[in-house]
N, C-alpha and C. Protein backbone atom coordinates (compact mmCIF):
# COMPACT_ATOMS: atom_id res chain seq x y z
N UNK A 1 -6.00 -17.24 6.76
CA UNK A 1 -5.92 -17.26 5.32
C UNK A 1 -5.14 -16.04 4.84
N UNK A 2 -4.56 -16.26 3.84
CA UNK A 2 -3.48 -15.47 3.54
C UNK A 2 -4.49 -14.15 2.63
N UNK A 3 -3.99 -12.61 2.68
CA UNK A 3 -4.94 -11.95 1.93
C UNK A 3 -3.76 -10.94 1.69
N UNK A 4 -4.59 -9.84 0.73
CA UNK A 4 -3.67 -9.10 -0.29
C UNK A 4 -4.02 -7.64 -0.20
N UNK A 5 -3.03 -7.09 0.23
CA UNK A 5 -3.48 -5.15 -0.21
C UNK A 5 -3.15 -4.69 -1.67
N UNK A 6 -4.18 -4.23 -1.78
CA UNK A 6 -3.42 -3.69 -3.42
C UNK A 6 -4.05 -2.30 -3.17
N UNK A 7 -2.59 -1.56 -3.56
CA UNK A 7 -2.96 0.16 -3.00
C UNK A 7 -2.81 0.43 -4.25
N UNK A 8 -3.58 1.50 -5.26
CA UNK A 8 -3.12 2.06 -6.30
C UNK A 8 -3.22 3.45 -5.95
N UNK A 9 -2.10 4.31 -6.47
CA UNK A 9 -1.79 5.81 -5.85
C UNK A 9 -1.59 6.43 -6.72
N UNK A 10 -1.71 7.43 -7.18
CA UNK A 10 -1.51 8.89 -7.95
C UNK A 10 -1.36 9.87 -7.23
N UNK A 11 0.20 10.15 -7.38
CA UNK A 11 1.11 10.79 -6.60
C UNK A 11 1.07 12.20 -7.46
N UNK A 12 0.38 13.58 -6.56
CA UNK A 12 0.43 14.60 -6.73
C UNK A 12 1.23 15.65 -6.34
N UNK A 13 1.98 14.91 -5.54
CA UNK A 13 2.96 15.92 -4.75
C UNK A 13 4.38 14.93 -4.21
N UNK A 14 5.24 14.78 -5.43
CA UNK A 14 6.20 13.86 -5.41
C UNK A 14 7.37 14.26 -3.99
N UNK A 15 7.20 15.63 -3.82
CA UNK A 15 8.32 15.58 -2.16
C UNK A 15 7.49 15.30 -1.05
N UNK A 16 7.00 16.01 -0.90
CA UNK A 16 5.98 15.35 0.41
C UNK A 16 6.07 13.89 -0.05
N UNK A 17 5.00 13.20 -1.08
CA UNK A 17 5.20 11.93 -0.94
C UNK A 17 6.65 11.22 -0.09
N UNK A 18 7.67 11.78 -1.10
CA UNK A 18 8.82 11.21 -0.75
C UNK A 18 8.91 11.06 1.15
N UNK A 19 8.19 12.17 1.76
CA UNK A 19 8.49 11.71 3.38
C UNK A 19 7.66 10.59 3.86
N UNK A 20 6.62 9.95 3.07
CA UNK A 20 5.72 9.24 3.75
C UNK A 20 7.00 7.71 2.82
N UNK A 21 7.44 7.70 1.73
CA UNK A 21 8.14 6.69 1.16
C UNK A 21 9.65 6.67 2.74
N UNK A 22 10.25 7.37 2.97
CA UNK A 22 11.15 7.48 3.81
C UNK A 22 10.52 7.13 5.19
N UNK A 23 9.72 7.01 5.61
CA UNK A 23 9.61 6.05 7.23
C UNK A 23 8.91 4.95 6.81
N UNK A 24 8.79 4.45 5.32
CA UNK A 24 7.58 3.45 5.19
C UNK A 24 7.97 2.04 5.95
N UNK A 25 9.19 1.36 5.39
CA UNK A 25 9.83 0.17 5.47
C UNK A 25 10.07 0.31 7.09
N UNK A 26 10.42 1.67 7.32
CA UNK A 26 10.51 1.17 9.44
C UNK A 26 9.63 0.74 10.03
N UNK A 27 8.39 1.67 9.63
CA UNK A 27 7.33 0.81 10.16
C UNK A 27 6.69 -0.97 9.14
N UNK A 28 6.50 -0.69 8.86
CA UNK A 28 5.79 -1.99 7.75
C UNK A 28 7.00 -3.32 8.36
N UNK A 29 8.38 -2.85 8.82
CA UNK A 29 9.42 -3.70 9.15
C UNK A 29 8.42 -5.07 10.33
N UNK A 30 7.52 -3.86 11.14
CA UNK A 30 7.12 -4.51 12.46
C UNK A 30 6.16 -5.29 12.44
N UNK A 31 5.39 -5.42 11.45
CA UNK A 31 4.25 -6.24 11.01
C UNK A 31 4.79 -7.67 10.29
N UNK A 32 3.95 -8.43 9.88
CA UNK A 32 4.30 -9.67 9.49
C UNK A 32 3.52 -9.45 7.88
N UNK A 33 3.79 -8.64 6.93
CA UNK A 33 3.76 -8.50 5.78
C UNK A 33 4.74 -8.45 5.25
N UNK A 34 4.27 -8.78 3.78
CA UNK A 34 5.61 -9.08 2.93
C UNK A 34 4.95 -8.06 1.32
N UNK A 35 6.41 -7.07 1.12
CA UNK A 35 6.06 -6.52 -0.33
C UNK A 35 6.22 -7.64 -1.24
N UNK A 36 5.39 -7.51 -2.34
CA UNK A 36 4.99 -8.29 -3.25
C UNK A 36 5.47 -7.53 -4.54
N UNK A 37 4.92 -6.57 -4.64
CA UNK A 37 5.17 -5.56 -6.01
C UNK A 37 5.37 -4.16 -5.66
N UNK A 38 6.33 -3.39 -6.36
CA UNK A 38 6.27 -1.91 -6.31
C UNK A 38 5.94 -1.62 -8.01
N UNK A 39 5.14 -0.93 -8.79
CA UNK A 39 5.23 -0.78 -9.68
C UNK A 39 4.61 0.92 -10.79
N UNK A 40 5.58 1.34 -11.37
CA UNK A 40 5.00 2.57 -11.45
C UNK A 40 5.27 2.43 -13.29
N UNK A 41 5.39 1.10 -13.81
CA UNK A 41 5.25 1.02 -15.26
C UNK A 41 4.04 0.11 -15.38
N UNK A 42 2.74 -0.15 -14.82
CA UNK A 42 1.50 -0.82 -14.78
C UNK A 42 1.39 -0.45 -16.76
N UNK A 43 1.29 -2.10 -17.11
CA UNK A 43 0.09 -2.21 -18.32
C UNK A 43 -1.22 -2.04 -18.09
N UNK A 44 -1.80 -1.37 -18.79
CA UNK A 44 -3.42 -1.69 -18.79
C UNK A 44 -4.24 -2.14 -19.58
N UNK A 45 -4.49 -3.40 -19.90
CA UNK A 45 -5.00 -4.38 -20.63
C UNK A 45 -6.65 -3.61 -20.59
N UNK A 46 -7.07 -3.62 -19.35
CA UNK A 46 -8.42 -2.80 -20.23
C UNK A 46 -8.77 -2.08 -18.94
N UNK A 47 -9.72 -1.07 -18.94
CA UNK A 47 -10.26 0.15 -17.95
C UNK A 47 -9.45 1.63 -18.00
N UNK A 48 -9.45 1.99 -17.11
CA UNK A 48 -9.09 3.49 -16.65
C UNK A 48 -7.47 3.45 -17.21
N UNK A 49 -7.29 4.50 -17.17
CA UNK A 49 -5.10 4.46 -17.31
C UNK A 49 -4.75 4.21 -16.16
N UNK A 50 -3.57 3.69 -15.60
CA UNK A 50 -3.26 2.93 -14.51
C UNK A 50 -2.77 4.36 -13.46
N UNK A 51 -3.15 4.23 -12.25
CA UNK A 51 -2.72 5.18 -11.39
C UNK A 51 -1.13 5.50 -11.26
N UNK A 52 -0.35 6.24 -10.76
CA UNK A 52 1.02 6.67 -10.97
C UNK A 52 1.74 5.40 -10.12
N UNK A 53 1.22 4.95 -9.35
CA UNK A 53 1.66 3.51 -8.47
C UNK A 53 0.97 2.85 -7.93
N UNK A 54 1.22 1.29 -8.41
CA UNK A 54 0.53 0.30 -7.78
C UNK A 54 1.58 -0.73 -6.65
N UNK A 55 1.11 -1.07 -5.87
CA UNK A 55 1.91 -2.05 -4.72
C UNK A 55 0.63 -3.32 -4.50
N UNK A 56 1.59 -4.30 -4.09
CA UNK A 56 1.17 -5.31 -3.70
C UNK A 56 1.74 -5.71 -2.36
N UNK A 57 0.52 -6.06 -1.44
CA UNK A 57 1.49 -6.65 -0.48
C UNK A 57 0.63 -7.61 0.37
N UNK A 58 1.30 -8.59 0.60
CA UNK A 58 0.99 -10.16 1.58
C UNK A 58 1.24 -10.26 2.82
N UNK A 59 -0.31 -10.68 3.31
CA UNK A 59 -0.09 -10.75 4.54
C UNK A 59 -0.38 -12.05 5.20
N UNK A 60 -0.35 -12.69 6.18
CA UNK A 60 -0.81 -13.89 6.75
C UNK A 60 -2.25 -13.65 6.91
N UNK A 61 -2.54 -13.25 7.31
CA UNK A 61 -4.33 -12.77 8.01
C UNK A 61 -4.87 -11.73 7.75
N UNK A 62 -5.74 -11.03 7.14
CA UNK A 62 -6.75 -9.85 7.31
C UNK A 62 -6.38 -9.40 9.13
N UNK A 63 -5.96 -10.15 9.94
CA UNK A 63 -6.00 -9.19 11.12
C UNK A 63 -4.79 -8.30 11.15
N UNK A 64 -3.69 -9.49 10.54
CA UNK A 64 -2.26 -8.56 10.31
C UNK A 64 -2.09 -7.27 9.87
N UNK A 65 -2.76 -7.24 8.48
CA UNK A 65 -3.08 -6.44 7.70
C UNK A 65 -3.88 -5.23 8.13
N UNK A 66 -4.90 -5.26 9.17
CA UNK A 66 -5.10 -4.43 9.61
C UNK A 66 -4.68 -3.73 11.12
N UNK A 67 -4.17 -4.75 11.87
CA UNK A 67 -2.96 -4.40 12.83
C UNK A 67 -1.57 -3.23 12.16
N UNK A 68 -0.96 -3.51 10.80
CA UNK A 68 -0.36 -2.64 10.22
C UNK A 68 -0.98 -1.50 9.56
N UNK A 69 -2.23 -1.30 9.12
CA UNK A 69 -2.84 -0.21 8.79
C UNK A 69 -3.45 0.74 9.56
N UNK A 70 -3.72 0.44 10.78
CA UNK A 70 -4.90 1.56 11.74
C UNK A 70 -3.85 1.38 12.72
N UNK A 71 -2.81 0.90 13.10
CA UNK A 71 -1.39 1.13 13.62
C UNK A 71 -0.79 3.15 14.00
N UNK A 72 -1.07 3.61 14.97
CA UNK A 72 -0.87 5.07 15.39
C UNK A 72 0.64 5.62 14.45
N UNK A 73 0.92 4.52 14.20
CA UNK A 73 2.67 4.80 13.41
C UNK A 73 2.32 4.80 12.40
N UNK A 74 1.92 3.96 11.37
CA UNK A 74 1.57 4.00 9.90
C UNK A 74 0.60 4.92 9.91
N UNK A 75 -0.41 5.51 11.04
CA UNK A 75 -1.54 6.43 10.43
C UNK A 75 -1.07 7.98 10.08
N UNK A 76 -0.09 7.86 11.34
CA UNK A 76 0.87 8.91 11.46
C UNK A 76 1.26 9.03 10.36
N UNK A 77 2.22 8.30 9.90
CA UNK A 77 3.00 8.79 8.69
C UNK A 77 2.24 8.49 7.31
N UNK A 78 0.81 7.74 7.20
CA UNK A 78 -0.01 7.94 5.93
C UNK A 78 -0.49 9.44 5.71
N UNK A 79 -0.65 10.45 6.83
CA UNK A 79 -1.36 11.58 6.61
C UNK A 79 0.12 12.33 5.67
N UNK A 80 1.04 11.81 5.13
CA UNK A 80 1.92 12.30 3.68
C UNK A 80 1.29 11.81 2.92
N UNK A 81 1.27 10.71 2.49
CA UNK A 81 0.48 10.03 1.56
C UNK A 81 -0.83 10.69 1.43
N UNK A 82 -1.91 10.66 2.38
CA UNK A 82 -3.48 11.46 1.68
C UNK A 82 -2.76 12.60 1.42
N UNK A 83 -1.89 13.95 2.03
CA UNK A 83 -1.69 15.08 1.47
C UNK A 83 -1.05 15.04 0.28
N UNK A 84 -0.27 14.51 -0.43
CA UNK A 84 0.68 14.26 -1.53
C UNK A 84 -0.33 13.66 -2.28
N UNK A 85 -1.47 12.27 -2.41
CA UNK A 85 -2.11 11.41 -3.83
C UNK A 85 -3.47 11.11 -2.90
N UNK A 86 -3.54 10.57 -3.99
CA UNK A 86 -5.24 10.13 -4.12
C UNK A 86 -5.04 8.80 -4.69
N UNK A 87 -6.25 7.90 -4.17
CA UNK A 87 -6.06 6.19 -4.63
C UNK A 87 -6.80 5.39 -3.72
N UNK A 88 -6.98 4.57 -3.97
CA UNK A 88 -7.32 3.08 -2.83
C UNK A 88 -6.35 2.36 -2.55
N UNK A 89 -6.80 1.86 -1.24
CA UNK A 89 -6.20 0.29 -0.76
C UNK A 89 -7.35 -0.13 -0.70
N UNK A 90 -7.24 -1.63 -1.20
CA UNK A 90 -8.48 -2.76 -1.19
C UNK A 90 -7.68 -4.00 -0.40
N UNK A 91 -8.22 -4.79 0.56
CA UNK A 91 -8.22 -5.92 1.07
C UNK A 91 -8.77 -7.26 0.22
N UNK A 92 -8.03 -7.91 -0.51
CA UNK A 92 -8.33 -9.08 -1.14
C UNK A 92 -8.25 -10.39 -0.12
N UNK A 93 -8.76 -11.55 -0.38
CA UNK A 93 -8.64 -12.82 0.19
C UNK A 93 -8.15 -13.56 -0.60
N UNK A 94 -6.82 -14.53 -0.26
CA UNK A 94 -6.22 -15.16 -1.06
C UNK A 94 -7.32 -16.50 -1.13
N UNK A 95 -6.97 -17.28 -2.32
CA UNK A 95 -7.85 -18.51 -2.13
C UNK A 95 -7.12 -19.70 -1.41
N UNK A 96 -6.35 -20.26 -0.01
CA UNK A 96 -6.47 -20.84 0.84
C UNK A 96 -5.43 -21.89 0.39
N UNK A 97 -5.02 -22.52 0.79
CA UNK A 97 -4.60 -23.97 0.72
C UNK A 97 -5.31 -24.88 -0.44
């Protein structure tokens, strides 16, 4: 079943960030996900103010998805990302066929 990351980030340290944005697509290339959204003009219809960036991204399976996340390459290069922002990734389930 097809499922969904939605990372929202608040980027505190825009150069550092920038090194974890610069190896992202090499790795993420090797997985079987697909970007969905990059977005750093989020409306907020109602709750909190929207974090500095939200992404969307599709995967075939919850296993994919986590084959690309706990991945020694993406963990590697997420420790820019925790030093630079603060945020979640959440694992959604698409609703199926």
């Amino acid at each position: 079943m097809t499922i969904y990351l939605i990372a929202n980030i608040d980027i505190e340290d825009r150069e550092r960030y920038a090194q974890y944005e610069a190896g992202f697509m090499d790795i993420f290339a090797r997985f079987d996900g697909r970007m969905l959204a990059v977005d750093e003009q989020q409306t907020v219809l109602e709750g909190a103010p929207a974090p500095t960036r939200s992404v969307l991204i599709e995967f075939p399976d919850e296993a994919a998805a986590r084959a690309w996340y706990e991945s020694p390459e993406y963990q590697a290069l997420a420790a820019h990302r925790f030093a630079s922002s603060t945020g979640s990734v959440t694992i959604i389930q698409g609703l199926g066929p």
